[in-house]
C-alpha atoms as a PDB file:
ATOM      1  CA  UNK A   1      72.247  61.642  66.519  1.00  0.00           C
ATOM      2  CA  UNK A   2      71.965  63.613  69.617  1.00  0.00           C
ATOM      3  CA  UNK A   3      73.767  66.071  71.280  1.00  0.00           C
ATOM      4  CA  UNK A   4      73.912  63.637  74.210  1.00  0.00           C
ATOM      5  CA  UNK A   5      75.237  61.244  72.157  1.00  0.00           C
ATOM      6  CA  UNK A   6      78.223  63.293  71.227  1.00  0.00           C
ATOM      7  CA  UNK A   7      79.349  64.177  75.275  1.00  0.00           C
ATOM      8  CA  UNK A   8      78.815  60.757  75.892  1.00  0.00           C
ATOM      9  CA  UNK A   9      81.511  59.590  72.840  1.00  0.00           C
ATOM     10  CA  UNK A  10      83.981  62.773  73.685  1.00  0.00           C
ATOM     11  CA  UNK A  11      83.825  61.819  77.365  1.00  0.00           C
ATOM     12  CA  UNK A  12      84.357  57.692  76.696  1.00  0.00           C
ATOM     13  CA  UNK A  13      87.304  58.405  74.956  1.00  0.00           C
ATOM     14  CA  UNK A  14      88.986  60.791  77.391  1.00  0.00           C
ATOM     15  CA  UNK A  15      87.918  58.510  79.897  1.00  0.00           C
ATOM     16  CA  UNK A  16      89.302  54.870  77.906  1.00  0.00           C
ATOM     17  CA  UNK A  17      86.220  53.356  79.530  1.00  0.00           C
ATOM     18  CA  UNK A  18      82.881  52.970  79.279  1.00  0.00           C
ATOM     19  CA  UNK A  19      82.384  52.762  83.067  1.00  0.00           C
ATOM     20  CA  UNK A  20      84.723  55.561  84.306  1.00  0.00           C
ATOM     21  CA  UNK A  21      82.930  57.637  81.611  1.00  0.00           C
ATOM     22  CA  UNK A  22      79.375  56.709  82.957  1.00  0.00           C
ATOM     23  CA  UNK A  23      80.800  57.981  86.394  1.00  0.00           C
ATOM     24  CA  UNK A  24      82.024  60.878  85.843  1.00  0.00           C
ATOM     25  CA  UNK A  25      79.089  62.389  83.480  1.00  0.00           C
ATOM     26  CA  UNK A  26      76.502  61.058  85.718  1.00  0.00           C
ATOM     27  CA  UNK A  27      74.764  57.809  83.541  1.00  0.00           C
ATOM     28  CA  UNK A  28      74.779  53.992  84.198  1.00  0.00           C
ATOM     29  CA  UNK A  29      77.270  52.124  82.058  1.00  0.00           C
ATOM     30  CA  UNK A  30      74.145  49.918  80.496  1.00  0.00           C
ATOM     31  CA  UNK A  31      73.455  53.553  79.034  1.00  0.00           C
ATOM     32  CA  UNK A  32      76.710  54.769  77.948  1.00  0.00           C
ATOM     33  CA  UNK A  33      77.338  51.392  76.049  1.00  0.00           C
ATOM     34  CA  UNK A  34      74.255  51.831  74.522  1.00  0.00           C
ATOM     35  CA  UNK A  35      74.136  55.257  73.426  1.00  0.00           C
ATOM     36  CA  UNK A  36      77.861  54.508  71.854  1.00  0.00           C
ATOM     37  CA  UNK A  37      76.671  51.333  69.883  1.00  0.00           C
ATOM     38  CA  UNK A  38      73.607  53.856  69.052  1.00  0.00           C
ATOM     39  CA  UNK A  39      76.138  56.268  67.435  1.00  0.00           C
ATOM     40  CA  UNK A  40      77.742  53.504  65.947  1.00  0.00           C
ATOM     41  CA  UNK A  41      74.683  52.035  63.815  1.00  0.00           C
ATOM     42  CA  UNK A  42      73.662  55.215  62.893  1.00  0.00           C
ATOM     43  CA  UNK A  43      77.260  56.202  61.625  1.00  0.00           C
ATOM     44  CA  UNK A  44      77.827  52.648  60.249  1.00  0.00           C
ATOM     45  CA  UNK A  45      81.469  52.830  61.544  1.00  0.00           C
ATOM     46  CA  UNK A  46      83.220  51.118  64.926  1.00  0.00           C
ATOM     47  CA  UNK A  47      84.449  54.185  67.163  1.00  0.00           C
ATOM     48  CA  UNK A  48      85.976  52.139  69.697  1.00  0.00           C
ATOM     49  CA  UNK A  49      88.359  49.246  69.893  1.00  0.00           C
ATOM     50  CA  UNK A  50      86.912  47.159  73.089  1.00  0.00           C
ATOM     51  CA  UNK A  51      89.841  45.057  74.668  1.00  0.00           C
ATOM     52  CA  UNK A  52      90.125  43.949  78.510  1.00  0.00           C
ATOM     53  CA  UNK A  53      92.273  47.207  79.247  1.00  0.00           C
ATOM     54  CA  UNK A  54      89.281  49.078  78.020  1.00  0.00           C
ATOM     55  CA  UNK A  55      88.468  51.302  74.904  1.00  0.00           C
ATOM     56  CA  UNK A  56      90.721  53.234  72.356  1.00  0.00           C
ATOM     57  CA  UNK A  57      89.053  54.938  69.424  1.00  0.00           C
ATOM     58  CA  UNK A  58      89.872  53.882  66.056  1.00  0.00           C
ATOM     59  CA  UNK A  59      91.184  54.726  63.119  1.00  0.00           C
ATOM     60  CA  UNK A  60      87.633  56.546  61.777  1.00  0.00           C
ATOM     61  CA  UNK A  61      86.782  57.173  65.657  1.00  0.00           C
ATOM     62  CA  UNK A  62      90.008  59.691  66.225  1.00  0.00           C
ATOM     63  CA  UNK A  63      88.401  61.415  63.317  1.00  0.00           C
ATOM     64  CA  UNK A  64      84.531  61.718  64.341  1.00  0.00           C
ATOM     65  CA  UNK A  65      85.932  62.367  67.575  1.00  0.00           C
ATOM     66  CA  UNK A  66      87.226  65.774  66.726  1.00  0.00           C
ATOM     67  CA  UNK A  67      84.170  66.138  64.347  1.00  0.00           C
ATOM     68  CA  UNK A  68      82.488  65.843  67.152  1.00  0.00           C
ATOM     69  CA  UNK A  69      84.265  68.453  69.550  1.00  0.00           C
ATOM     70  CA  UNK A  70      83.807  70.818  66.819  1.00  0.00           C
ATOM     71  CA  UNK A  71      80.038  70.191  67.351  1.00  0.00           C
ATOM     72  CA  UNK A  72      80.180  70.448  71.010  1.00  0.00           C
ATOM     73  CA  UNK A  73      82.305  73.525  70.749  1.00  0.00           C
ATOM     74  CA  UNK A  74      79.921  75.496  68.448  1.00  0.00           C
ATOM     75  CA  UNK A  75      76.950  74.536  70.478  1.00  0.00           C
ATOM     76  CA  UNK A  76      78.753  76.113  73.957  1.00  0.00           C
ATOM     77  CA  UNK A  77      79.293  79.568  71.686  1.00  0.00           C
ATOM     78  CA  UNK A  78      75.840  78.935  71.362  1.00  0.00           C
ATOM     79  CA  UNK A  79      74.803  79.125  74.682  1.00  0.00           C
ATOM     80  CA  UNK A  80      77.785  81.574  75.484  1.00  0.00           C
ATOM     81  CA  UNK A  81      76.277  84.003  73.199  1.00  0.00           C
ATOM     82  CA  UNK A  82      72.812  83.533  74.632  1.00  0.00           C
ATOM     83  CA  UNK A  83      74.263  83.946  78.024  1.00  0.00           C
ATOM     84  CA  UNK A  84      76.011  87.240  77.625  1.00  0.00           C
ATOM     85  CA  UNK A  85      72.803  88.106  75.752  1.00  0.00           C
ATOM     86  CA  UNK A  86      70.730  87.641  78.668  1.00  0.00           C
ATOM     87  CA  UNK A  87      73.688  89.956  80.880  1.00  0.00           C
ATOM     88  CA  UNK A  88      75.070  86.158  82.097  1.00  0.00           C
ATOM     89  CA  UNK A  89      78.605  85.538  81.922  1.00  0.00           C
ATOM     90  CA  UNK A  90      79.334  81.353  82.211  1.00  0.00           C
ATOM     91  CA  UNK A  91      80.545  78.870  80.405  1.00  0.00           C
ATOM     92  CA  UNK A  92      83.569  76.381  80.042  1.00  0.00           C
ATOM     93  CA  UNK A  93      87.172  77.561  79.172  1.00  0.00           C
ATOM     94  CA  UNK A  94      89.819  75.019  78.253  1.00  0.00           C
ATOM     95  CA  UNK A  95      93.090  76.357  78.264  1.00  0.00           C
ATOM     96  CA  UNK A  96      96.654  74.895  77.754  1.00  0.00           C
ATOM     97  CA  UNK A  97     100.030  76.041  78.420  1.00  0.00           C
ATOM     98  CA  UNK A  98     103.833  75.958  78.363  1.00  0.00           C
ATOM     99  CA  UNK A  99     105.198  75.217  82.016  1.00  0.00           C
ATOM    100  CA  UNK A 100     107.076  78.200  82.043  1.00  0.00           C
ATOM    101  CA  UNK A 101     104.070  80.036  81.392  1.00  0.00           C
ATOM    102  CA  UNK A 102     102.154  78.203  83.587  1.00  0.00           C
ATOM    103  CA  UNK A 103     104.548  78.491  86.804  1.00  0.00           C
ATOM    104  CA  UNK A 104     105.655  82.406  86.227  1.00  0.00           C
ATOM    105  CA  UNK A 105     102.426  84.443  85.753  1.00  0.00           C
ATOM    106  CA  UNK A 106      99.567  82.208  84.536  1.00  0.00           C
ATOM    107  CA  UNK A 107      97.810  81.931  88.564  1.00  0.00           C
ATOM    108  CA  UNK A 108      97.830  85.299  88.615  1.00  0.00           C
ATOM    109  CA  UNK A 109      95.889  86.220  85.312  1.00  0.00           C
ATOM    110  CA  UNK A 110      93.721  83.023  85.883  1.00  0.00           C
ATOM    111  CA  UNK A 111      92.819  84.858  89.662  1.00  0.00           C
ATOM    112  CA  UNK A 112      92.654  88.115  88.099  1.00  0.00           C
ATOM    113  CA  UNK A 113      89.708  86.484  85.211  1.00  0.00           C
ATOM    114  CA  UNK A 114      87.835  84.322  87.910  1.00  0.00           C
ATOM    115  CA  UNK A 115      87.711  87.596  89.881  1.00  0.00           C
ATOM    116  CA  UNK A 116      85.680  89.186  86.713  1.00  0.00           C
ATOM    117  CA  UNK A 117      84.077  86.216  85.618  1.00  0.00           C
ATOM    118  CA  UNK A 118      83.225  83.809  89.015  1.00  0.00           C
ATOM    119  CA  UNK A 119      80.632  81.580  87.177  1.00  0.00           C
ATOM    120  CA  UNK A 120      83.269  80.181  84.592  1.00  0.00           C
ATOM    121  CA  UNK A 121      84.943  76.557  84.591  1.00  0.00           C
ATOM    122  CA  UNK A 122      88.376  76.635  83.967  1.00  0.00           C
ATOM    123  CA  UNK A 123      90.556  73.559  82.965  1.00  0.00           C
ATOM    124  CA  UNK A 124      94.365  73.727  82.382  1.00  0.00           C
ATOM    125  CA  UNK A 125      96.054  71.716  80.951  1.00  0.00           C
ATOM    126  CA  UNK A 126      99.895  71.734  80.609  1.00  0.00           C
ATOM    127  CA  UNK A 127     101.867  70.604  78.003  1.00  0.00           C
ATOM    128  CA  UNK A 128     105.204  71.312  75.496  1.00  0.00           C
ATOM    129  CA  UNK A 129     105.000  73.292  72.113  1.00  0.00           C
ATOM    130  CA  UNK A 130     103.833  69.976  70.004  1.00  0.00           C
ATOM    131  CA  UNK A 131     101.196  68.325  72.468  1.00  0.00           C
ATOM    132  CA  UNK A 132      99.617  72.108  72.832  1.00  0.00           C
ATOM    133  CA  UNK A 133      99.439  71.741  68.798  1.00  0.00           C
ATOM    134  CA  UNK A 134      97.662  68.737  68.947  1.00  0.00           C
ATOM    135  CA  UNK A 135      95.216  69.611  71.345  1.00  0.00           C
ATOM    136  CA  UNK A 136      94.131  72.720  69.379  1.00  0.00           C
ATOM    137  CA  UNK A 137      93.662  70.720  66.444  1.00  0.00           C
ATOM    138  CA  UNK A 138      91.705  68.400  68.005  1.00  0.00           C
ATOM    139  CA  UNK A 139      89.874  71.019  69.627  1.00  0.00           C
ATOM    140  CA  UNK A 140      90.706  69.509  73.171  1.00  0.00           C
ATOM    141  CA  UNK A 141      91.697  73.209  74.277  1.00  0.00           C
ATOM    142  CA  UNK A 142      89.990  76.552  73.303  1.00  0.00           C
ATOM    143  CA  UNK A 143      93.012  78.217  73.393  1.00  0.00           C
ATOM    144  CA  UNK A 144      96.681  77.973  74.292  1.00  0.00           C
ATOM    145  CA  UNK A 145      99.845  80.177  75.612  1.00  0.00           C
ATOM    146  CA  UNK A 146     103.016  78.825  73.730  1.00  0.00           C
ATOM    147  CA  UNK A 147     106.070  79.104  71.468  1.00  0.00           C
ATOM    148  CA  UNK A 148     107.273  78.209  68.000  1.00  0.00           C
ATOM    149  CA  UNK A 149     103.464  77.545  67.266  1.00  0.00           C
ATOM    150  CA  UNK A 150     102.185  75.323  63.911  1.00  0.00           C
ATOM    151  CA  UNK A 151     101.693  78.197  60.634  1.00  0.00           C
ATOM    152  CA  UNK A 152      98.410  77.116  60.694  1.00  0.00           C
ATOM    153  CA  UNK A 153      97.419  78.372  64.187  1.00  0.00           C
ATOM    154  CA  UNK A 154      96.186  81.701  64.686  1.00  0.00           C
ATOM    155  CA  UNK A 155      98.095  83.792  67.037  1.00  0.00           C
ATOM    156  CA  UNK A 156      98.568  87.271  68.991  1.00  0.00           C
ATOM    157  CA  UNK A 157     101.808  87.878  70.372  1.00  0.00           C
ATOM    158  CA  UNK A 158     102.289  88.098  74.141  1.00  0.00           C
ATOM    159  CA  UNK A 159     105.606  89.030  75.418  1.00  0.00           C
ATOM    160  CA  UNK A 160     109.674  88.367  74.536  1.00  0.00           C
ATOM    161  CA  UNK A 161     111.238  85.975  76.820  1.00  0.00           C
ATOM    162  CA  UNK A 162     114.938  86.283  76.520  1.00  0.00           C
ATOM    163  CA  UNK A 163     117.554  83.362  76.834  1.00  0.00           C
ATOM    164  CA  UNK A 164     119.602  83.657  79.863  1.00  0.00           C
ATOM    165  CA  UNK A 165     122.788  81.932  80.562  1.00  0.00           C
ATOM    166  CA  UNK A 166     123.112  80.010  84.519  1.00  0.00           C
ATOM    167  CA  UNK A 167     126.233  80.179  86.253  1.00  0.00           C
ATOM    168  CA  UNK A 168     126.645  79.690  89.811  1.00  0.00           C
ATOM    169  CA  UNK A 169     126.784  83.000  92.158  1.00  0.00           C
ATOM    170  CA  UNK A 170     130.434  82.466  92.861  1.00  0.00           C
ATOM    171  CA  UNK A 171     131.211  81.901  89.715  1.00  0.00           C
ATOM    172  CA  UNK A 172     134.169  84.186  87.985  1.00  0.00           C
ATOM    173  CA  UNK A 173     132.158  85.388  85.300  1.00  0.00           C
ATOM    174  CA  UNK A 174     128.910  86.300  87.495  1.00  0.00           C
ATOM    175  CA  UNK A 175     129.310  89.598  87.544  1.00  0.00           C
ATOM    176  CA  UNK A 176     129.324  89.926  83.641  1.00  0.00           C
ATOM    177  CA  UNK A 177     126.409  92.120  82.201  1.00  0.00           C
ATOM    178  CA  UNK A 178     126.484  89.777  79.043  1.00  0.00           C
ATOM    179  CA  UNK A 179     127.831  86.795  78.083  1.00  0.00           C
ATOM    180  CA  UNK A 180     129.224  84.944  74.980  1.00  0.00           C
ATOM    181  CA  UNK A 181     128.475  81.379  74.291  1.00  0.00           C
ATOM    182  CA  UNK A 182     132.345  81.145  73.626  1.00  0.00           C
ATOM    183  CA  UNK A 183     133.094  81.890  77.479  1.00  0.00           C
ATOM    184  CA  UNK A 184     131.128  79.137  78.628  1.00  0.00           C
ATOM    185  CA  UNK A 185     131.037  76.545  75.641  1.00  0.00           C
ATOM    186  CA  UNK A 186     133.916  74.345  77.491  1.00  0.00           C
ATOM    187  CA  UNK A 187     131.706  74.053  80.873  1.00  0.00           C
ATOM    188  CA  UNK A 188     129.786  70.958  81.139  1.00  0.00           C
ATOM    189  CA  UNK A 189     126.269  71.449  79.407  1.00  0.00           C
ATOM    190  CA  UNK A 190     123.177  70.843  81.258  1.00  0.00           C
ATOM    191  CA  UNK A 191     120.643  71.126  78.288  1.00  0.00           C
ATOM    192  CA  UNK A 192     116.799  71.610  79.485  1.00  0.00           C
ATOM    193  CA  UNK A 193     114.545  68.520  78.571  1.00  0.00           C
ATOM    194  CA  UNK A 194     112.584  71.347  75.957  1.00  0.00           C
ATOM    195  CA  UNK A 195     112.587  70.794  72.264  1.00  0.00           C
ATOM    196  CA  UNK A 196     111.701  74.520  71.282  1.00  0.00           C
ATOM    197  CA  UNK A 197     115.144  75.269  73.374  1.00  0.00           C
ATOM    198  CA  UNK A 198     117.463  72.791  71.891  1.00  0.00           C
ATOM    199  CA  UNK A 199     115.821  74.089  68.212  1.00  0.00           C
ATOM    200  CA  UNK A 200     116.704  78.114  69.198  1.00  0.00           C
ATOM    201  CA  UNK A 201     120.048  77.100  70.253  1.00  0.00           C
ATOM    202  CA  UNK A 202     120.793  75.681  66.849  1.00  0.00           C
ATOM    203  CA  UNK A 203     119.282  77.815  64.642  1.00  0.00           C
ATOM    204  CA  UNK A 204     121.555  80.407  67.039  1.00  0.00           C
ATOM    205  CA  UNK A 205     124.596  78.062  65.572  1.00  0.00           C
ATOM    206  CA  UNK A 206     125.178  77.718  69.306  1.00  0.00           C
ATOM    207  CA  UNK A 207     126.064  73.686  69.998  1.00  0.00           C
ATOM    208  CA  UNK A 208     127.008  72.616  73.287  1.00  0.00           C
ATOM    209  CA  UNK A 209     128.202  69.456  74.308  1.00  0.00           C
ATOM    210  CA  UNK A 210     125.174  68.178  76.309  1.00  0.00           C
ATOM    211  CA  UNK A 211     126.508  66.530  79.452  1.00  0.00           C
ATOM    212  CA  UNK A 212     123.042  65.961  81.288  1.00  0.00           C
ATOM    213  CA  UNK A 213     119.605  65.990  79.518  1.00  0.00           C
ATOM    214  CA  UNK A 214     116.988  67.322  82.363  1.00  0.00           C
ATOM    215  CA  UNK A 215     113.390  67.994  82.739  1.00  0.00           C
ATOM    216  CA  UNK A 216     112.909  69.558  85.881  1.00  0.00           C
ATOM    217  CA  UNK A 217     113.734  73.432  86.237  1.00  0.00           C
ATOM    218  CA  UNK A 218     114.620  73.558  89.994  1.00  0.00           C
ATOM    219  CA  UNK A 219     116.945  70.489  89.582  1.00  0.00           C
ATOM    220  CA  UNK A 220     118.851  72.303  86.691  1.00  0.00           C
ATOM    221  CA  UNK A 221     119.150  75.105  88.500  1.00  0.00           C
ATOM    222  CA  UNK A 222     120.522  73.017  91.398  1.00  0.00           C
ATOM    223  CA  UNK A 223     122.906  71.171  89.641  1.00  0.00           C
ATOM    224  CA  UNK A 224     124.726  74.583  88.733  1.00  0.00           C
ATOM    225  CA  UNK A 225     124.806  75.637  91.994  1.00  0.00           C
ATOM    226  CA  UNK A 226     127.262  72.572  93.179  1.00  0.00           C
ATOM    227  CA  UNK A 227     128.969  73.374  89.735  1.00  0.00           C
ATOM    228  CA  UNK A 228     128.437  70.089  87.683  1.00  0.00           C
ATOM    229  CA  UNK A 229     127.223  72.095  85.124  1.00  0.00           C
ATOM    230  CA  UNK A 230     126.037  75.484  83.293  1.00  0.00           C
ATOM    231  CA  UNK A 231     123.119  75.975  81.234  1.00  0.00           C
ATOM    232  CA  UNK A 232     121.092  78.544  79.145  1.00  0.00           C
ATOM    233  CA  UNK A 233     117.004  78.493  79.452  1.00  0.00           C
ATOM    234  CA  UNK A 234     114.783  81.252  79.113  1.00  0.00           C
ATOM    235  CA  UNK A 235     113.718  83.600  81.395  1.00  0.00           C
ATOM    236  CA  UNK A 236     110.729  82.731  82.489  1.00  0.00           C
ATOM    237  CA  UNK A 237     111.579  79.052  83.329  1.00  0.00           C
ATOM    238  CA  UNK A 238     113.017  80.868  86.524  1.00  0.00           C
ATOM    239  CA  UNK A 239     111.389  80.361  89.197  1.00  0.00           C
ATOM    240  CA  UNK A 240     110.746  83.097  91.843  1.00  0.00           C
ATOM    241  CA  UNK A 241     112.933  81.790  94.560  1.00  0.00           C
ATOM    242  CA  UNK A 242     115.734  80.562  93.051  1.00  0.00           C
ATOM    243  CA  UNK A 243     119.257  78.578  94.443  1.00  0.00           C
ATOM    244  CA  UNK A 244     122.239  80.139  94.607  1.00  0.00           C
ATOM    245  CA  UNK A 245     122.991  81.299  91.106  1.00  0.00           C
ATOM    246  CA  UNK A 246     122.482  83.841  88.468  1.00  0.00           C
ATOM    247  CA  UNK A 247     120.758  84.749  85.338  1.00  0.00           C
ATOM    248  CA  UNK A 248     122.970  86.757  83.039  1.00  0.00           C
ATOM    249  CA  UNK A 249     121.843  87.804  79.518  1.00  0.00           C
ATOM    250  CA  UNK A 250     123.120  86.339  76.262  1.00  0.00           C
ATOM    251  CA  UNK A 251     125.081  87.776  73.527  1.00  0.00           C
ATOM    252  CA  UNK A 252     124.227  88.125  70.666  1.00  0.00           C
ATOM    253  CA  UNK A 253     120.731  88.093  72.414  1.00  0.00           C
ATOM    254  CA  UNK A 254     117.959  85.579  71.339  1.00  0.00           C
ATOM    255  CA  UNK A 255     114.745  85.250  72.473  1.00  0.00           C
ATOM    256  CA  UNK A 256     111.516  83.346  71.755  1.00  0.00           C
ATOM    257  CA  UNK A 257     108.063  85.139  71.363  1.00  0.00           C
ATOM    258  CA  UNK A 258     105.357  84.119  73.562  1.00  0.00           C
ATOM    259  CA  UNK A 259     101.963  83.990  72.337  1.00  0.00           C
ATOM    260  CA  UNK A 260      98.545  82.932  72.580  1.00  0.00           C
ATOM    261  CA  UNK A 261      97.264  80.485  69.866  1.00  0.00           C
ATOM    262  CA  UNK A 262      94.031  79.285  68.303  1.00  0.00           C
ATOM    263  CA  UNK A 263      92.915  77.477  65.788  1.00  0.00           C
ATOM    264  CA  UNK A 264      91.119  80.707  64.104  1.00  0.00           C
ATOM    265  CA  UNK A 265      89.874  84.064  65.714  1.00  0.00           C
ATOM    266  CA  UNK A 266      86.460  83.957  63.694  1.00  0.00           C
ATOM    267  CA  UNK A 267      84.815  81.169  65.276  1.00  0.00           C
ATOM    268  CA  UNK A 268      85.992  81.300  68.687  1.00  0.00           C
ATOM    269  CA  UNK A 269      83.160  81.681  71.470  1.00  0.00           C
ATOM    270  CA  UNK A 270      82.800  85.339  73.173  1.00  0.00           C
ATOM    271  CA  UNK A 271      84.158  84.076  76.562  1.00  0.00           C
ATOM    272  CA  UNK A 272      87.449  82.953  74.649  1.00  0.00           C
ATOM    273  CA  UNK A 273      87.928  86.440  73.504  1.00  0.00           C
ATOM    274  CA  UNK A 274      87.328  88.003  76.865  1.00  0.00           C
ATOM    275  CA  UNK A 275      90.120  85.700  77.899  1.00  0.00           C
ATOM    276  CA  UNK A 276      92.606  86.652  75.442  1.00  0.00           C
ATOM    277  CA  UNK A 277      91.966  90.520  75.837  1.00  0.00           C
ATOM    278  CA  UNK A 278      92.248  90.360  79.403  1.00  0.00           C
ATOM    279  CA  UNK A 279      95.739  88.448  78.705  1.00  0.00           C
ATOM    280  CA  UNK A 280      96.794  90.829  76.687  1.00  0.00           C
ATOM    281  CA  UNK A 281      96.134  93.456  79.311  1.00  0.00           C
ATOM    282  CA  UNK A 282      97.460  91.531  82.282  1.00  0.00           C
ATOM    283  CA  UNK A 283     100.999  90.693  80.569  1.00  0.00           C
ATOM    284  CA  UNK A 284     100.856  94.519  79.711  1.00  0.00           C
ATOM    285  CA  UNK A 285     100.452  95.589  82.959  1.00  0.00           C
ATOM    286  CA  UNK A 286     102.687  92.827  84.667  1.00  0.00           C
ATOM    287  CA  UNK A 287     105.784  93.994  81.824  1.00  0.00           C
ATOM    288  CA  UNK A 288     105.018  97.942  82.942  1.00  0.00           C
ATOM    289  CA  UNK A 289     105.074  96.885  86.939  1.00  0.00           C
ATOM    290  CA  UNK A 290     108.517  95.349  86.503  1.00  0.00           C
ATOM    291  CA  UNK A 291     109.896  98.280  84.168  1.00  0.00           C
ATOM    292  CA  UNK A 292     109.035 100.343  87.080  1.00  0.00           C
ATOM    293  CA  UNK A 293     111.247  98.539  89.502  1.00  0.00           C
END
C-alpha cells in the first residue's frame, strides 16, 4: 500500500469516477483503475460500487476512506513540520464554514492569512451546522467556523452573534431599542431555511407560526421590506448593504456562540494552528474596530 495509492482512492471518490479522478490528479484512467483494484486485493475488500453512473464507495469503502484521510492528513503535518523547519511556510488548508460566517468577515481574514502565508492552498467549503460535522469527522476539512457544534468536536470560541428581529423601516415599531417576541408573534413569520435557528427559537419557548420557509438571506430580507412578513435571524446573516429595513435587538436577548471546531487540538498540523490564532486575533480586532464606531 502506497501513499499514491491512498490520493488516488480519496480523489476517486470525491470525484464518483475513475476518469474525472485520473484528470484532475494528473494519471491515465488505465492507471487509476488499476491502482484502485491494487488497493482492493491487497485490502481483500470492494471500495467501490461500479455502475454506468460511475462509482460510489461502499459500505467498508466509506470507512477506509476516512482511514485513509487520516493517513493523508498526518503525512501533510509531516511535511508541514519539515517545512516550517526548514523556515518554509506551505501546505494545504481545508476549511469549512457557516454562510453567515462565510459572507460577513471570512474574505477578509482569509486575505489577511494569504497576505502572511502566500504559498498556502486554501479550499472552502460551505456548509450548515450538521454537514460541517460530517466533514470533520471524515476529515474532509481541517477545521471549521460554526454553531451548536457535535460534544465531541474540539472547539475555541469566536464571537456572540445576537438574534435580531426584521421589521420593515416604516414599520411602527422601528424605532424600538428592543423588542418582545409578543409584539410581533401575530405578523406573518418568515422563518430562515437554518436548523440551528429554528432549534434556538424553541429552546427560547419562542414559536411562531411559520408562514414562508426560506433559504436565501437577501430574499428574506426583501420580503419584509414589501411587508409579507417579519422575521428574526442573527446578526451576522446581514448582509452589508441591506433593503429597506431594520435590525432591532431581541428581548430577552439570545444569542448563539460562534466558534471554530476540530476534531482535536493535539494532532492538528502547525499551519492549522497558525490559522486559528490568527482567527482569533482578526475577530478580536474586527469586534474592537466596530466598538470604536
Amino acid at each position: 500500500m502506497t501513499l499514491t495509492q491512498l490520493q488516488v482512492f480519496v480523489a476517486a471518490a470525491k470525484a464518483g469516477s475513475f476518469t474525472r479522478a485520473a484528470e484532475e490528479i494528473g494519471f491515465t484512467q488505465s492507471a487509476v483503475s488499476q491502482m484502485i483494484q491494487s488497493l482492493e486485493k491487497e485490502l481483500g475488500v470492494s471500495l467501490f460500487q461500479r455502475s454506468r453512473s460511475g462509482i460510489t464507495p461502499t459500505s467498508i469503502g466509506e470507512r477506509m476512506l476516512a482511514h485513509a484521510r487520516d493517513i493523508l492528513n498526518i503525512t501533510s503535518c509531516m511535511t508541514e513540520e519539515a517545512n516550517v523547519a526548514r523556515g518554509i511556510s506551505s501546505g494545504t488548508l481545508r476549511i469549512a464554514s457557516i454562510p453567515s460566517v462565510a459572507s460577513r468577515f471570512l474574505p477578509g481574514l482569509l486575505g489577511s492569512f494569504r497576505k502572511r502565508f502566500p504559498a498556502v492552498d486554501i479550499l472552502l467549503l460551505e456548509g450548515d451546522s450538521d454537514e460541517i460535522s460530517n466533514w470533520l469527522h471524515s476529515s474532509v476539512v481541517d477545521i471549521a467556523f460554526t454553531v451548536m457544534p457535535d460534544k465531541e468536536m474540539q472547539t475555541l470560541p469566536l464571537l456572540q452573534d445576537e438574534m435580531m428581529v426584521i421589521l420593515p423601516d416604516t414599520h411602527p415599531l422601528k424605532d424600538s431599542q428592543t423588542l418582545r417576541f409578543s409584539e410581533i408573534a401575530e405578523r406573518c413569520f418568515i422563518m430562515p431555511k437554518d436548523g440551528c435557528i429554528r432549534k434556538m427559537l424553541q429552546e427560547n419557548h419562542i414559536s411562531p407560526t411559520v408562514t414562508f420557509e426560506v433559504r436565501e438571506v437577501y430574499t428574506i430580507l426583501t420580503m419584509v421590506q414589501e411587508y409579507i412578513g417579519v422575521t428574526i435571524m442573527p446578526e451576522l446573516y446581514m448582509p452589508p448593504v441591506i433593503p429597506k429595513v431594520v435590525a432591532i435587538p431581541l428581548s430577552p436577548p439570545i444569542t448563539r456562540e460562534v466558534v471554530l471546531a476540530v476534531r482535536n487540538w493535539q494532532s492538528i498540523s502547525p499551519l492549522t494552528a497558525e490559522f486559528a490564532v490568527h482567527s482569533q486575533q482578526y475577530v478580536k480586532g474586527m469586534e474592537l474596530t466596530r466598538q470604536t464606531h
